[in-house]
Protein backbone atom coordinates (compact mmCIF):
# COMPACT_ATOMS: atom_id res chain seq x y z
CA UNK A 1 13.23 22.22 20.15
CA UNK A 2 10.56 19.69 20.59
CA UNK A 3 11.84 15.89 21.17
CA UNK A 4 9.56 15.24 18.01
CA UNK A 5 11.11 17.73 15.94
CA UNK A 6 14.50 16.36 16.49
CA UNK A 7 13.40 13.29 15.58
CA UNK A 8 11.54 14.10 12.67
CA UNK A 9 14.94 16.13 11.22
CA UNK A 10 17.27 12.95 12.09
CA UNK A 11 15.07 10.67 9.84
CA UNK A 12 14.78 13.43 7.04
CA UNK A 13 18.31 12.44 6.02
CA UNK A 14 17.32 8.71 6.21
CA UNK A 15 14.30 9.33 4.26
CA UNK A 16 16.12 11.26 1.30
CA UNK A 17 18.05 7.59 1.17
CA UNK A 18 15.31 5.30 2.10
CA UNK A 19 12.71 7.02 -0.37
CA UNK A 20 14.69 6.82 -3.33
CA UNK A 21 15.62 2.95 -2.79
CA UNK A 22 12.11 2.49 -2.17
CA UNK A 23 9.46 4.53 -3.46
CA UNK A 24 9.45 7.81 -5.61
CA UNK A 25 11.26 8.45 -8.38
CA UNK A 26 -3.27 7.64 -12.70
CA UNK A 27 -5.52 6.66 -12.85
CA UNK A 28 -8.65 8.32 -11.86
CA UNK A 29 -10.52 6.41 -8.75
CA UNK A 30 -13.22 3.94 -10.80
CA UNK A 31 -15.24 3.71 -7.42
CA UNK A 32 -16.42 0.13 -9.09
CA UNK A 33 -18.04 -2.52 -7.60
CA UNK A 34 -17.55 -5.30 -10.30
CA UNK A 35 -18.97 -8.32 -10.37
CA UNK A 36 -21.79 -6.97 -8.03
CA UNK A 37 -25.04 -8.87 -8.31
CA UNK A 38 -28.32 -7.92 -7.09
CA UNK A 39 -29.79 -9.34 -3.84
CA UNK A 40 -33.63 -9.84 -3.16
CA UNK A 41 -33.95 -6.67 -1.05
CA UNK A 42 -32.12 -4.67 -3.99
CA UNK A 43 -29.00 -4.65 -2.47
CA UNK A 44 -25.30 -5.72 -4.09
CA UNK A 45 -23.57 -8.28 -3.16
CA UNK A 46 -19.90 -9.97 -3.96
CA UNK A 47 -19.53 -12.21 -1.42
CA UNK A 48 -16.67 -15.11 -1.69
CA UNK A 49 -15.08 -17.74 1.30
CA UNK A 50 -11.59 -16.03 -0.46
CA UNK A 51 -10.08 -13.08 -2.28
CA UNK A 52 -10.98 -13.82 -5.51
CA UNK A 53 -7.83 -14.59 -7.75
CA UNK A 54 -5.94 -15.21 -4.84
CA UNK A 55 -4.40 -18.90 -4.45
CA UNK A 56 -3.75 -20.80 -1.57
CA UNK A 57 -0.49 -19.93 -0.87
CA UNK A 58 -0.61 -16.31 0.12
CA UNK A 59 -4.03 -16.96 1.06
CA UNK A 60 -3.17 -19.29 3.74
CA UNK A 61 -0.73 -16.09 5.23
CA UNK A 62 -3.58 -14.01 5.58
CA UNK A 63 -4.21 -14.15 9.90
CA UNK A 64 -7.78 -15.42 10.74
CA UNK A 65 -8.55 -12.36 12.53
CA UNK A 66 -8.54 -9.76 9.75
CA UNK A 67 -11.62 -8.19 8.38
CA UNK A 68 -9.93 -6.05 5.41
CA UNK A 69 -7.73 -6.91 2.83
CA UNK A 70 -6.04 -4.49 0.43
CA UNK A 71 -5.24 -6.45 -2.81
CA UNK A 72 -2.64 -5.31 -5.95
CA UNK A 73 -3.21 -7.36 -8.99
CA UNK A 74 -0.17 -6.38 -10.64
CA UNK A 75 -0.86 -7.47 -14.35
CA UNK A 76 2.43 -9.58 -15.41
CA UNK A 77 6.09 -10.24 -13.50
CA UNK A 78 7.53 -7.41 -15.59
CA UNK A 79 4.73 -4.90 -15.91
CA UNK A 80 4.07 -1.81 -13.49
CA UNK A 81 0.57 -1.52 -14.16
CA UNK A 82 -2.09 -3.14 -11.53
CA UNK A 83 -5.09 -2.54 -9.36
CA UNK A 84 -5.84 -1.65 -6.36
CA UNK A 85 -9.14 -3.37 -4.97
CA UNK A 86 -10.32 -3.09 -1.09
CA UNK A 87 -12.28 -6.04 0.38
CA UNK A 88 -13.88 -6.41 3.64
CA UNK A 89 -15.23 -9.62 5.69
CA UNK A 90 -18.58 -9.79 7.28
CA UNK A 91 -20.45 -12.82 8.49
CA UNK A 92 -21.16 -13.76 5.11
CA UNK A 93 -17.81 -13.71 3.71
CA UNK A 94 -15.61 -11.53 2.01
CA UNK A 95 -17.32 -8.52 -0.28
CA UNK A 96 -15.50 -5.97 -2.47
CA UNK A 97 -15.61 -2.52 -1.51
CA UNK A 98 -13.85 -0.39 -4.02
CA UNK A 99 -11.32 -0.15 -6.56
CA UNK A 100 -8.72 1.86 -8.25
CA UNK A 101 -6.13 1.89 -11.05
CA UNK A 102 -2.55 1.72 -9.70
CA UNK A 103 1.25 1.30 -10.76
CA UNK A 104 3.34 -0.87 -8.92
CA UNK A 105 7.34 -1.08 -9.40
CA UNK A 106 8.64 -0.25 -12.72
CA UNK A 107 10.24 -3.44 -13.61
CA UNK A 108 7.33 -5.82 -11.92
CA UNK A 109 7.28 -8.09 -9.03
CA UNK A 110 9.67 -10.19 -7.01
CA UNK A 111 9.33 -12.85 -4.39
CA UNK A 112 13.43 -11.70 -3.43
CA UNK A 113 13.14 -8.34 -3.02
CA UNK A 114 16.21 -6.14 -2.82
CA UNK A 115 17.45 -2.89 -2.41
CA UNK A 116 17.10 -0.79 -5.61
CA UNK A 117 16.02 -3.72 -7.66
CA UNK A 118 12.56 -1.43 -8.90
CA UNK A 119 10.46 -4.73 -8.07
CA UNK A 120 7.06 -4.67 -5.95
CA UNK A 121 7.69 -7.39 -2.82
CA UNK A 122 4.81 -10.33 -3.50
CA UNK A 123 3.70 -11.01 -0.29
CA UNK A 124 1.02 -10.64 2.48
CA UNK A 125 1.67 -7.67 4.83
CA UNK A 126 0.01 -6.04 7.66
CA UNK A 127 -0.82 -2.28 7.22
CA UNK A 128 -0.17 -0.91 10.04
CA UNK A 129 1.02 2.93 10.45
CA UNK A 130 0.29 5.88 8.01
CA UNK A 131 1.53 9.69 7.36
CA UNK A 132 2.28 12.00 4.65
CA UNK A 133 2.55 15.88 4.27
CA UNK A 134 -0.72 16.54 4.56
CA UNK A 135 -2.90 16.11 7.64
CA UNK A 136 -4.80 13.16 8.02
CA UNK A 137 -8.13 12.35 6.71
CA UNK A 138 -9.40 10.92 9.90
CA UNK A 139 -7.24 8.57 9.65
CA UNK A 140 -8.09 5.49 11.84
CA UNK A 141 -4.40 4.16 11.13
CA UNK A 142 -1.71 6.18 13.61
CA UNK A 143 -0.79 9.23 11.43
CA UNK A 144 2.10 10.72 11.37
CA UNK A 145 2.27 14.47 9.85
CA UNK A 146 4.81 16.00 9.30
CA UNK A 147 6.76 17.53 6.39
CA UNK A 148 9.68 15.40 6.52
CA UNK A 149 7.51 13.08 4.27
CA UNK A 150 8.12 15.84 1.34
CA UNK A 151 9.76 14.50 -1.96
CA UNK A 152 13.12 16.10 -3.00
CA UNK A 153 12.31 19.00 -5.43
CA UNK A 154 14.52 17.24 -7.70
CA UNK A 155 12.80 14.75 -8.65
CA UNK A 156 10.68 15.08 -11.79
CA UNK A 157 7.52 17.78 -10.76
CA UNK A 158 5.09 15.15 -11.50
CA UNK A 159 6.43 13.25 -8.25
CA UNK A 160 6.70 15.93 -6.02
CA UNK A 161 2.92 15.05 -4.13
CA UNK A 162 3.61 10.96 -4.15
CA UNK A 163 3.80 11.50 -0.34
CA UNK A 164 1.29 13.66 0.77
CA UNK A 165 -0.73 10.77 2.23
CA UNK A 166 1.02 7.41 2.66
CA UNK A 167 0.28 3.92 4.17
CA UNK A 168 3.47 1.82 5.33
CA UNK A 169 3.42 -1.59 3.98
CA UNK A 170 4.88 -3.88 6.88
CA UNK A 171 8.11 -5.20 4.88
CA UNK A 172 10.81 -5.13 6.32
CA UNK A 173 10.46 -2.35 8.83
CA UNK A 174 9.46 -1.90 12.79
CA UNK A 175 5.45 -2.15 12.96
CA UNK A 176 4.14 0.57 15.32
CA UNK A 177 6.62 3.25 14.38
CA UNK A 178 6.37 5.99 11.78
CA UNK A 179 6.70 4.93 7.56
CA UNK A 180 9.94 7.15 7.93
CA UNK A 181 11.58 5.30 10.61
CA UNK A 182 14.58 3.60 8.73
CA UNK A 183 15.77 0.88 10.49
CA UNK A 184 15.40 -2.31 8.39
CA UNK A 185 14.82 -5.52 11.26
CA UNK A 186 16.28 -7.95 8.05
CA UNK A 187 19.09 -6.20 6.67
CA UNK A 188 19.40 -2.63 4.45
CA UNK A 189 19.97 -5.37 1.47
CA UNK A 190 16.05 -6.48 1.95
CA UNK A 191 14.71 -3.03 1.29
CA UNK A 192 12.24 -1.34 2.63
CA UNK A 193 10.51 1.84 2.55
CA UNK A 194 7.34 -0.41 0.47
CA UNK A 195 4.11 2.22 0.60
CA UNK A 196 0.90 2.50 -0.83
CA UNK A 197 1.34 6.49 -1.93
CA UNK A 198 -0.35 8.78 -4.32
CA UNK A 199 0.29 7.98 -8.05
CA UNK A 200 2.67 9.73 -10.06
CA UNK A 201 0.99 8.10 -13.40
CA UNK A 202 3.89 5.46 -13.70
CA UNK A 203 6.08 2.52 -12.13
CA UNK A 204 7.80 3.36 -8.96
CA UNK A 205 10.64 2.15 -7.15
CA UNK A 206 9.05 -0.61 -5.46
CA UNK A 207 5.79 0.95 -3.53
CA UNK A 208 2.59 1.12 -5.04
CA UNK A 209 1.07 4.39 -6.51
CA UNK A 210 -2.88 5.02 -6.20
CA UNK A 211 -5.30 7.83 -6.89
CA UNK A 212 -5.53 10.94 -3.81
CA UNK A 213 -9.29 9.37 -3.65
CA UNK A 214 -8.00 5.96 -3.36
CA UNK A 215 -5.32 7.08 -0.44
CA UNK A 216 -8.01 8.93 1.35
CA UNK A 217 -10.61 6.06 1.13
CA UNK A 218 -8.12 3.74 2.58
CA UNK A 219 -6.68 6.07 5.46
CA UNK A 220 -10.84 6.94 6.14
CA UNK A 221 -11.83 3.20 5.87
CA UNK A 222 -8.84 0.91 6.91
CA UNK A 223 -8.97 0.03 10.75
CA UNK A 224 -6.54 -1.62 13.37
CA UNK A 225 -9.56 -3.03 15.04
CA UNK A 226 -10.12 -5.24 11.60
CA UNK A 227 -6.02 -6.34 11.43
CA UNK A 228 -5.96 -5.32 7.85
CA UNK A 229 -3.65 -6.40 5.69
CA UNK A 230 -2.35 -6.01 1.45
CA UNK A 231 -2.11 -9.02 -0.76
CA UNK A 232 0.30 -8.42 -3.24
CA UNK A 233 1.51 -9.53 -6.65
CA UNK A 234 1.61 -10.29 -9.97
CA UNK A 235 -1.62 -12.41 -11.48
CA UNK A 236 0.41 -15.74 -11.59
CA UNK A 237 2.04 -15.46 -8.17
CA UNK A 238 -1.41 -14.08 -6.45
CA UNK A 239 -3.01 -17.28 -7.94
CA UNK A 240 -0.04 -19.98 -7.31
């Protein structure tokens, strides 16, 4: 047996756990760019100094160095309904790329995350390793395939494909290592387990749930090189 198979099987079991306490258990893609206006040469432009909606608090946590910023406007504290919207940096500021209807926990948001408490972390957090049960979609992230990503059969049918493609939101967990491994650097009572994942069409247990097209935009677009990071939150707390 291959040293990565044995792996893979010892963090199944820890995934059945971590999964559940995390995420699990849509919209179609809008591909909008609103609030695009038209340049002289016929071009669109949305260029800001900030995120837009975004106050100074988080924004002050996002590093100097990155070039792509994955915001969730989660629409109230209690709601799981939000958006997904991708912006990238260029020497004339920050632009909007695309954006997607998504679902974030089921009860809301939380600044305290814990364990099984069905709350979205608020936060800034770097994106930085990706996988799922199916392969890759040149994936610029480091990918790891395999199908110990696959949701237990019994959960409801319409969550069986939330992990096919998954991004690993850096809460709480080693940076550099696959979204399964479970080892939790603050404590198991912190959580963890926080993705971006396919939507199931409702609240999750804490990750945030997007489109396939959205997933595979992100995992096709998102790059080390550019140090990207997710804003995330409800309205108010984005714009405290």
């Amino acid at each position: 047996m291959r040293m990565s198979d044995m792996r893979h099987g010892a963090v199944a079991i820890a995934l059945a756990i971590a999964v559940v306490a995390g995420c699990g258990g849509g919209d179609d893609d809008e591909h909008t760019r609103e609030g695009a206006r038209r340049t002289a040469d016929g071009t669109t432009s949305t260029r800001s100094d900030g995120i837009p909606k975004v106050g100074d608090r988080l924004s002050a946590q996002i590093p100097a160095k990155t070039r792509q910023v994955v915001a969730v406007y989660g629409r109230s504290k209690h709601s799981a309904d939000a958006k997904v919207v991708l912006y990238t940096k260029d020497g004339d500021g920050w632009h909007r790329d695309r954006s997607w209807a998504a679902h974030n926990g089921r009860k809301g948001w939380t600044t305290r995350h814990r364990e099984n408490d069905k709350r979205s972390p608020v936060g800034v957090f770097t994106l930085s390793d990706a996988g799922g049960v199916l392969p890759a979609p040149d994936s610029r992230l480091p990918y790891d395939h395999t199908a110990s990503f696959a949701a237990p059969h019994y959960w409801p049918k319409t969550h069986w494909h939330d992990f096919d493609h998954v991004i690993a939101i850096d809460y709480n967990r080693l940076k550099g290592t696959s979204p399964l491994e479970p080892t939790r650097p603050q404590g198991t009572r912190k959580g963890g387990s926080i993705w971006l994942h396919l939507d199931h069409g409702s609240g999750t247990s804490g990750c945030v749930g997007l489109p396939k097209s959205g997933m595979e935009y992100l995992l096709k677009t998102l790059d080390p090189a550019l140090h990207p990071v997710v804003v995330m939150g409800d309205k108010r707390q984005l714009a405290a």
